[in-house]
PDB file of N, CA and C in Angstrom:
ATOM      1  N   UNK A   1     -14.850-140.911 -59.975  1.00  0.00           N
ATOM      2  CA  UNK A   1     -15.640-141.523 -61.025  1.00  0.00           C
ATOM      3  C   UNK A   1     -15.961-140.479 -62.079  1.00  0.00           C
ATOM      4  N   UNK A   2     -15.590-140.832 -63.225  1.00  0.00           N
ATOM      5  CA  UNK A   2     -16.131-140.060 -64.299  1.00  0.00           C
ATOM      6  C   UNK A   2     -17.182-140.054 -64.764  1.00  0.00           C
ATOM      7  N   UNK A   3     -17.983-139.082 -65.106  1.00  0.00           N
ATOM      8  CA  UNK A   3     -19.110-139.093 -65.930  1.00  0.00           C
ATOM      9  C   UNK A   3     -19.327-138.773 -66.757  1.00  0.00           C
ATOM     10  N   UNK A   4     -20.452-138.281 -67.958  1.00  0.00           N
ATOM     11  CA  UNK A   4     -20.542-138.113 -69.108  1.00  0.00           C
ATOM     12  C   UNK A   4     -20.360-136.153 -68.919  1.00  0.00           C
ATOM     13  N   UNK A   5     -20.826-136.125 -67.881  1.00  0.00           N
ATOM     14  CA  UNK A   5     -21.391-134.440 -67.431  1.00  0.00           C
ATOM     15  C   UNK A   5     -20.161-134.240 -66.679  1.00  0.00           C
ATOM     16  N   UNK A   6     -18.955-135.029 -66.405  1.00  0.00           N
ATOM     17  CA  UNK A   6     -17.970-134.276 -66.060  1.00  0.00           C
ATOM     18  C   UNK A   6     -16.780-133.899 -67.183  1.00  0.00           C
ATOM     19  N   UNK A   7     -17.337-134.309 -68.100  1.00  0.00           N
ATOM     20  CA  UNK A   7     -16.374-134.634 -68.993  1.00  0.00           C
ATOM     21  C   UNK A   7     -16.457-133.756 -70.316  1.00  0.00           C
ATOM     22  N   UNK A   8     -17.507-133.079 -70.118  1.00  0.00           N
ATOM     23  CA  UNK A   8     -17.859-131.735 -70.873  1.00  0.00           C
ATOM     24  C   UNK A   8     -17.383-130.567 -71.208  1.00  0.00           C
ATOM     25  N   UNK A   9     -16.890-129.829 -71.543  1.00  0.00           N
ATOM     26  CA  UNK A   9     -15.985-128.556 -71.627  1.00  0.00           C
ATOM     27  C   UNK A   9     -16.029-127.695 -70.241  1.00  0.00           C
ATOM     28  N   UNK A  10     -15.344-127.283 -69.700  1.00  0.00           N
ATOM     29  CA  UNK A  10     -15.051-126.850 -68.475  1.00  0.00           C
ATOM     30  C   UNK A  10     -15.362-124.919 -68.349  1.00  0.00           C
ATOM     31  N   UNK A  11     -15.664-124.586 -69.784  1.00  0.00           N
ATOM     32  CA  UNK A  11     -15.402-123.247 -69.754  1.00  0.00           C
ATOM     33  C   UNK A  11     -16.645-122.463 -70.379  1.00  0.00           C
ATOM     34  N   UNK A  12     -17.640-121.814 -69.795  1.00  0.00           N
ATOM     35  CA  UNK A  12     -19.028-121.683 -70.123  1.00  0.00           C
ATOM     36  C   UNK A  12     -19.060-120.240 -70.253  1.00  0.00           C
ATOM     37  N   UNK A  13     -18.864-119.840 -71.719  1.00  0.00           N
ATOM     38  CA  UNK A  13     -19.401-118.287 -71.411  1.00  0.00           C
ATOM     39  C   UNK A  13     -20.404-117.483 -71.298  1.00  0.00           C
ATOM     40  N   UNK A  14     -20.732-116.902 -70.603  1.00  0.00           N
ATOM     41  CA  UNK A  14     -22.059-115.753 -70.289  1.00  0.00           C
ATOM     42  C   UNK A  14     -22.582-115.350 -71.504  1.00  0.00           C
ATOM     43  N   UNK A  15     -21.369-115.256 -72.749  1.00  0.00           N
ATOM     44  CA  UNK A  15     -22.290-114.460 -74.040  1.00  0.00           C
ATOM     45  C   UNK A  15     -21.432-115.962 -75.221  1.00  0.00           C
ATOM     46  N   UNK A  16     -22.938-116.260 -75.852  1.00  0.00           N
ATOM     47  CA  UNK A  16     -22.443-116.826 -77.105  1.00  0.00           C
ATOM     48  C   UNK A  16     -21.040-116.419 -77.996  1.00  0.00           C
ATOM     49  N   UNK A  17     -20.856-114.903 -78.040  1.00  0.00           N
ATOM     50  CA  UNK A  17     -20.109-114.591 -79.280  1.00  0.00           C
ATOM     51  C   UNK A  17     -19.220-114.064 -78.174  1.00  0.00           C
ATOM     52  N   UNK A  18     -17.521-114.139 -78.643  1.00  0.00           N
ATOM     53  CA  UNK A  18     -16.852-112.655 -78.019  1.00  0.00           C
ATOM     54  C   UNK A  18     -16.016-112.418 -78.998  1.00  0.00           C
ATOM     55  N   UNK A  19     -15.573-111.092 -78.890  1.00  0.00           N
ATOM     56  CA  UNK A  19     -14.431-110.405 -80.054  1.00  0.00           C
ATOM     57  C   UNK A  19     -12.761-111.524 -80.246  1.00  0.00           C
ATOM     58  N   UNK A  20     -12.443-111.294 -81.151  1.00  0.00           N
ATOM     59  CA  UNK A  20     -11.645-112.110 -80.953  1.00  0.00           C
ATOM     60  C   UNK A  20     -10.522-111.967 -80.414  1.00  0.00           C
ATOM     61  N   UNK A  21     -10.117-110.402 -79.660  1.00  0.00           N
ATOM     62  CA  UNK A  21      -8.760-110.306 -79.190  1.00  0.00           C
ATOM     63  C   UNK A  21      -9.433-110.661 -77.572  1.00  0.00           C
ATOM     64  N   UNK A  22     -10.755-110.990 -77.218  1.00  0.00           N
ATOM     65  CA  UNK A  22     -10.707-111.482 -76.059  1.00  0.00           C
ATOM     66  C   UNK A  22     -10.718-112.895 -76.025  1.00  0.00           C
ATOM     67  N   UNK A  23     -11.437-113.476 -76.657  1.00  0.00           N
ATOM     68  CA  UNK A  23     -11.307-114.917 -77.087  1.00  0.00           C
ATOM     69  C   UNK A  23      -9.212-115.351 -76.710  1.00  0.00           C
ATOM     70  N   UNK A  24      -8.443-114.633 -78.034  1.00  0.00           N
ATOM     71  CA  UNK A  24      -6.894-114.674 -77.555  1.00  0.00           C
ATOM     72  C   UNK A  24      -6.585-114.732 -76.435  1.00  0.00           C
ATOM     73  N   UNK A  25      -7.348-113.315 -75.598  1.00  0.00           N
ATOM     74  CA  UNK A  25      -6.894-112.997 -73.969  1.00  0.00           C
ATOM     75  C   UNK A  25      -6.638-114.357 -73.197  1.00  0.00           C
ATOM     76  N   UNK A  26      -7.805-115.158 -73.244  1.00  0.00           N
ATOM     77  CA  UNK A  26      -9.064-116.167 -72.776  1.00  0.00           C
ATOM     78  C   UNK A  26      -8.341-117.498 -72.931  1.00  0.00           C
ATOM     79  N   UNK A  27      -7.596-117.016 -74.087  1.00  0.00           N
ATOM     80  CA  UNK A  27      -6.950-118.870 -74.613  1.00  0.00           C
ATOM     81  C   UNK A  27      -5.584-118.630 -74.745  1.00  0.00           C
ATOM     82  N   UNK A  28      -5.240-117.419 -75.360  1.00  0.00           N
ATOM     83  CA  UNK A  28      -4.032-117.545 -75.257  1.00  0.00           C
ATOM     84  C   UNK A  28      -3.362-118.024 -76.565  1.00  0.00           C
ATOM     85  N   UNK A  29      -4.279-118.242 -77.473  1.00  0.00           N
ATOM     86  CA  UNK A  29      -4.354-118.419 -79.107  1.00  0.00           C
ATOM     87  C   UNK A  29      -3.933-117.551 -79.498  1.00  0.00           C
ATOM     88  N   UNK A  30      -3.215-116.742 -80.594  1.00  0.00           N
ATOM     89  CA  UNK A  30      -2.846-115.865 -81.175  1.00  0.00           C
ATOM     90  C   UNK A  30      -4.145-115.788 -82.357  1.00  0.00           C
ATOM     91  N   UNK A  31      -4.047-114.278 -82.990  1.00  0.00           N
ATOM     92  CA  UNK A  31      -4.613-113.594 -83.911  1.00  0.00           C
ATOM     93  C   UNK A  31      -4.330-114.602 -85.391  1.00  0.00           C
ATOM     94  N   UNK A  32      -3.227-114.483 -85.599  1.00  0.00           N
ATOM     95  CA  UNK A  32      -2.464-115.363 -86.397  1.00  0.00           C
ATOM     96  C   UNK A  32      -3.054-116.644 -86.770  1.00  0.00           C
ATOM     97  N   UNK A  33      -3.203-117.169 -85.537  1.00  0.00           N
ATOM     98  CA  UNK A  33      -3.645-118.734 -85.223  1.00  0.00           C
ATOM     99  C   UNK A  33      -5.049-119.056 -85.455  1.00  0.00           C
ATOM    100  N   UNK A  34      -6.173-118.042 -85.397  1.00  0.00           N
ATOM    101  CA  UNK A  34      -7.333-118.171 -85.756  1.00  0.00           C
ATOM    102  C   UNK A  34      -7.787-117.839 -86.867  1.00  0.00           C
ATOM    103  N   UNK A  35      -6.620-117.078 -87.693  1.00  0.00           N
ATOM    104  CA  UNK A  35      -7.172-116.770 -89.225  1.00  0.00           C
ATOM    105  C   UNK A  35      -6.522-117.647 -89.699  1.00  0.00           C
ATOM    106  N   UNK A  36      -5.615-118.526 -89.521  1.00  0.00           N
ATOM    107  CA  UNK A  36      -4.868-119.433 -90.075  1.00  0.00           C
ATOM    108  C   UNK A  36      -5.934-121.079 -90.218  1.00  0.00           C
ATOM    109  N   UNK A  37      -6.833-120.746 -88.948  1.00  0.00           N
ATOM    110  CA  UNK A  37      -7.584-122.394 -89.533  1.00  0.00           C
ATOM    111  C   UNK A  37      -9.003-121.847 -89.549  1.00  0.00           C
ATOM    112  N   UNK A  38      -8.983-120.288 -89.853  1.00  0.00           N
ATOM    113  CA  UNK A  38     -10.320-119.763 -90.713  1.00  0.00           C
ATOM    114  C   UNK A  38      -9.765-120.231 -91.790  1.00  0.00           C
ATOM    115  N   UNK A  39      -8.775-119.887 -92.395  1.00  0.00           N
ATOM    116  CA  UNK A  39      -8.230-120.004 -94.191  1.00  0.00           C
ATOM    117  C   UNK A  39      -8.164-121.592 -94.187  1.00  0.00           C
ATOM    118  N   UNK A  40      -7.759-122.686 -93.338  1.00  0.00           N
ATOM    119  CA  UNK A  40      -7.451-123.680 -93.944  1.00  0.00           C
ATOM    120  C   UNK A  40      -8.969-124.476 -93.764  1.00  0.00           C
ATOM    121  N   UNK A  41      -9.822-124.345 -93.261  1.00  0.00           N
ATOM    122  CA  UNK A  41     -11.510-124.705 -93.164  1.00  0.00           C
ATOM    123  C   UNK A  41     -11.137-125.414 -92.178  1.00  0.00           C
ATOM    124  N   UNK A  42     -10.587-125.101 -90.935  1.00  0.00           N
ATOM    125  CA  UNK A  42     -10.629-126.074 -89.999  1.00  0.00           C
ATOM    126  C   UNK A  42     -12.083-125.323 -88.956  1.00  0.00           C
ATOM    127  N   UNK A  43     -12.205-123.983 -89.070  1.00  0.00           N
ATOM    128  CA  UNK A  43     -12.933-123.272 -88.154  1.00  0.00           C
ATOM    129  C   UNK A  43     -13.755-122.923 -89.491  1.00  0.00           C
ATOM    130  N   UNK A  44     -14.947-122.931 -89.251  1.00  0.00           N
ATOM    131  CA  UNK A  44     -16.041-122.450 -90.067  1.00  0.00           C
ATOM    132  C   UNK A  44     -16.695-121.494 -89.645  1.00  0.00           C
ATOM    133  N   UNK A  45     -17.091-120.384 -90.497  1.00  0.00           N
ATOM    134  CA  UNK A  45     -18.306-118.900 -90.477  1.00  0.00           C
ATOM    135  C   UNK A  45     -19.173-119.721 -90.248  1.00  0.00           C
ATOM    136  N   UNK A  46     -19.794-119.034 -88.883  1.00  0.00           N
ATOM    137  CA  UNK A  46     -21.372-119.285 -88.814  1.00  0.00           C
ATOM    138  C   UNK A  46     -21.059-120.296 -87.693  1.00  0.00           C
ATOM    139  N   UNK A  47     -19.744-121.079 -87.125  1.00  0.00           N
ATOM    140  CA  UNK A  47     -19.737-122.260 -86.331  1.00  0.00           C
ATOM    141  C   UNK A  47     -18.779-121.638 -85.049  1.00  0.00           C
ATOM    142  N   UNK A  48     -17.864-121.607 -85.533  1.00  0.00           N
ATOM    143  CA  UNK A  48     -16.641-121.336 -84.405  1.00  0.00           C
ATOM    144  C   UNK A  48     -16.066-119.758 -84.410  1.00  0.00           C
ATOM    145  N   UNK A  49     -16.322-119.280 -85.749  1.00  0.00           N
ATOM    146  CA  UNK A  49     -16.506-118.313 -85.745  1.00  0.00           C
ATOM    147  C   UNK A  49     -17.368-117.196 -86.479  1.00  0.00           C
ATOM    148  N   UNK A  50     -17.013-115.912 -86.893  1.00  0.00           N
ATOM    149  CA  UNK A  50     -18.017-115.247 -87.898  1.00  0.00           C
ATOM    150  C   UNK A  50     -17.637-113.723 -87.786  1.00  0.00           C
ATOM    151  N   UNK A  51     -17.936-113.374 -89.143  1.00  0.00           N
ATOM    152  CA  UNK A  51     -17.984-111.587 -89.038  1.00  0.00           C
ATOM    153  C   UNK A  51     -18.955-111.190 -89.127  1.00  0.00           C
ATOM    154  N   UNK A  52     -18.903-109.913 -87.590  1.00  0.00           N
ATOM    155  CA  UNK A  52     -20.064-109.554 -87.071  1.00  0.00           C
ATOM    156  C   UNK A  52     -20.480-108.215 -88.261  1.00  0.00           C
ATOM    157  N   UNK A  53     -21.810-107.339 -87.992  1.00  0.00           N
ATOM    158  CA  UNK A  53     -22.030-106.594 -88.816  1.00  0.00           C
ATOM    159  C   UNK A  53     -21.338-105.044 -88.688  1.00  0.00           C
ATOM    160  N   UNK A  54     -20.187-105.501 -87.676  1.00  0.00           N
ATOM    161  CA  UNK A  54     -19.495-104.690 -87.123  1.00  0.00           C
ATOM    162  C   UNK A  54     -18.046-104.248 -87.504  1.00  0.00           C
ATOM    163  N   UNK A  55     -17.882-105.391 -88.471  1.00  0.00           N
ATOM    164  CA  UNK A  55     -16.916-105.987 -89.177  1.00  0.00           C
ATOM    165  C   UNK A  55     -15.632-106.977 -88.565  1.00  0.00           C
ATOM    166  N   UNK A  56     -16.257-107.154 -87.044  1.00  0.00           N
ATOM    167  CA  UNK A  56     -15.667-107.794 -85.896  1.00  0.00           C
ATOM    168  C   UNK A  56     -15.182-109.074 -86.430  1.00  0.00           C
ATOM    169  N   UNK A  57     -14.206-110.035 -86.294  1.00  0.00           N
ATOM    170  CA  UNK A  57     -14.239-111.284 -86.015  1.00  0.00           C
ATOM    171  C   UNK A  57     -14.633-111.750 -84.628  1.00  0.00           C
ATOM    172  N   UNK A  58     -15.869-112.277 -84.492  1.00  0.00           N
ATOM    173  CA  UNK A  58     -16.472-113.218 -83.097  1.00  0.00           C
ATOM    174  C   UNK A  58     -15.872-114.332 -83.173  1.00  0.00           C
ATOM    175  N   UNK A  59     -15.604-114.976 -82.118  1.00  0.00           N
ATOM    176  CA  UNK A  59     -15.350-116.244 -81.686  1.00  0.00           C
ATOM    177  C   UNK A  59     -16.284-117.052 -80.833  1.00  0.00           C
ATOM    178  N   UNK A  60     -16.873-118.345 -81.063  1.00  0.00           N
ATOM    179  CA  UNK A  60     -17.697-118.921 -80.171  1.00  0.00           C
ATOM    180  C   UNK A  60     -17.018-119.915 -79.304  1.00  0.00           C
ATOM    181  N   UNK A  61     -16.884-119.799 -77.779  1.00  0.00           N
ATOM    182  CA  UNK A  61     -16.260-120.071 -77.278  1.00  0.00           C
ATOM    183  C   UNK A  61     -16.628-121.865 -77.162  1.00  0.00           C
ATOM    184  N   UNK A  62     -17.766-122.012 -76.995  1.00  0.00           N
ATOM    185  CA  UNK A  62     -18.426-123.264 -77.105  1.00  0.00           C
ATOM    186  C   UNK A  62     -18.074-124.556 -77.933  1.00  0.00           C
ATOM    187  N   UNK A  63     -17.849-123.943 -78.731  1.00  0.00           N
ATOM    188  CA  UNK A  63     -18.107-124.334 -80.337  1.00  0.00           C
ATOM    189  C   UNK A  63     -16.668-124.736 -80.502  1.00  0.00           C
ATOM    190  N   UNK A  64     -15.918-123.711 -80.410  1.00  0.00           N
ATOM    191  CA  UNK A  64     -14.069-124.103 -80.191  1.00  0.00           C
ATOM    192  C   UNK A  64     -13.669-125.333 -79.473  1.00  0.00           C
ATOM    193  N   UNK A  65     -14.528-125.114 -77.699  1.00  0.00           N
ATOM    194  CA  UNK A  65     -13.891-126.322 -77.620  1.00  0.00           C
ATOM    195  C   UNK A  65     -14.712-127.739 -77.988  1.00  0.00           C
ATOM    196  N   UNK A  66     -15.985-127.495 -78.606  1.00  0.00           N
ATOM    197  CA  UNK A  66     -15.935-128.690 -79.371  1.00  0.00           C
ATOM    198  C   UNK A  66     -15.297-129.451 -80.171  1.00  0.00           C
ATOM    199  N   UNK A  67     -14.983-128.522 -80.832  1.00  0.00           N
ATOM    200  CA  UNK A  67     -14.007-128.496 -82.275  1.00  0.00           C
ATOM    201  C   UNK A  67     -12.474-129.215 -81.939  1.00  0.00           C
ATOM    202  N   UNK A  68     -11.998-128.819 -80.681  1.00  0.00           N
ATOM    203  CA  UNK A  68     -11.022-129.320 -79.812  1.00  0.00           C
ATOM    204  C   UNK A  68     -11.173-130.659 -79.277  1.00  0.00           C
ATOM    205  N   UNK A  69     -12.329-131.232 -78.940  1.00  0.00           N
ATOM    206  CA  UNK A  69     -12.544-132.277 -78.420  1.00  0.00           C
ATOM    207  C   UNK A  69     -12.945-133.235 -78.850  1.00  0.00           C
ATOM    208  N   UNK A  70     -13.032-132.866 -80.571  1.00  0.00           N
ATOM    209  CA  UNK A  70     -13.690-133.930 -81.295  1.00  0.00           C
ATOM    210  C   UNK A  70     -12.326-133.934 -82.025  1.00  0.00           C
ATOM    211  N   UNK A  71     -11.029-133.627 -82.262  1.00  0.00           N
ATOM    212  CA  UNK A  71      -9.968-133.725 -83.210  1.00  0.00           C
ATOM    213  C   UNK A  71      -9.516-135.015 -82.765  1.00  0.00           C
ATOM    214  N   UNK A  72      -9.025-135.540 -83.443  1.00  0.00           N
ATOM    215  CA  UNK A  72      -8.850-136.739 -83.641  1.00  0.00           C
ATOM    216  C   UNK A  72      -7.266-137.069 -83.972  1.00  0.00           C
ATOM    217  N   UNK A  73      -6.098-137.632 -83.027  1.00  0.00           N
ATOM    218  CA  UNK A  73      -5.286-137.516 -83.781  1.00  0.00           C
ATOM    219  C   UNK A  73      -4.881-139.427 -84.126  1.00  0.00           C
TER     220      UNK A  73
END
């Protein structure tokens, strides 16, 4: 039986933000692939992702697979 709470993103990280070549590690997304739907506004600063004051690109792991689960095809 399905539920609303099983049906939730499966992948919970310990820290809000991570760098983005671990985020890649993690998903398996390329570098490429995340500046590509930073530039086309599919991923938004401040949402899915952001530059840290570190000059890092973070990735929110959360937030991604929302972003994933709400696409619509």
């Amino acid at each position: 039986m399905t539920t609303s709470a099983t049906t939730s993103s499966a992948y919970v990280s310990p820290l809000r933000w991570i760098k983005l070549d671990q985020y890649c590690t993690l998903s398996g997304d390329t570098r490429d692939a995340v500046h590509a739907r930073r530039r086309k506004g599919q991923w938004h600063d401040g949402m899915q992702c952001r530059v840290g004051p570190d000059g890092n690109l973070w990735i929110n792991p959360e937030e991604v697979n929302k972003w994933v689960e709400s696409s619509q095809r």
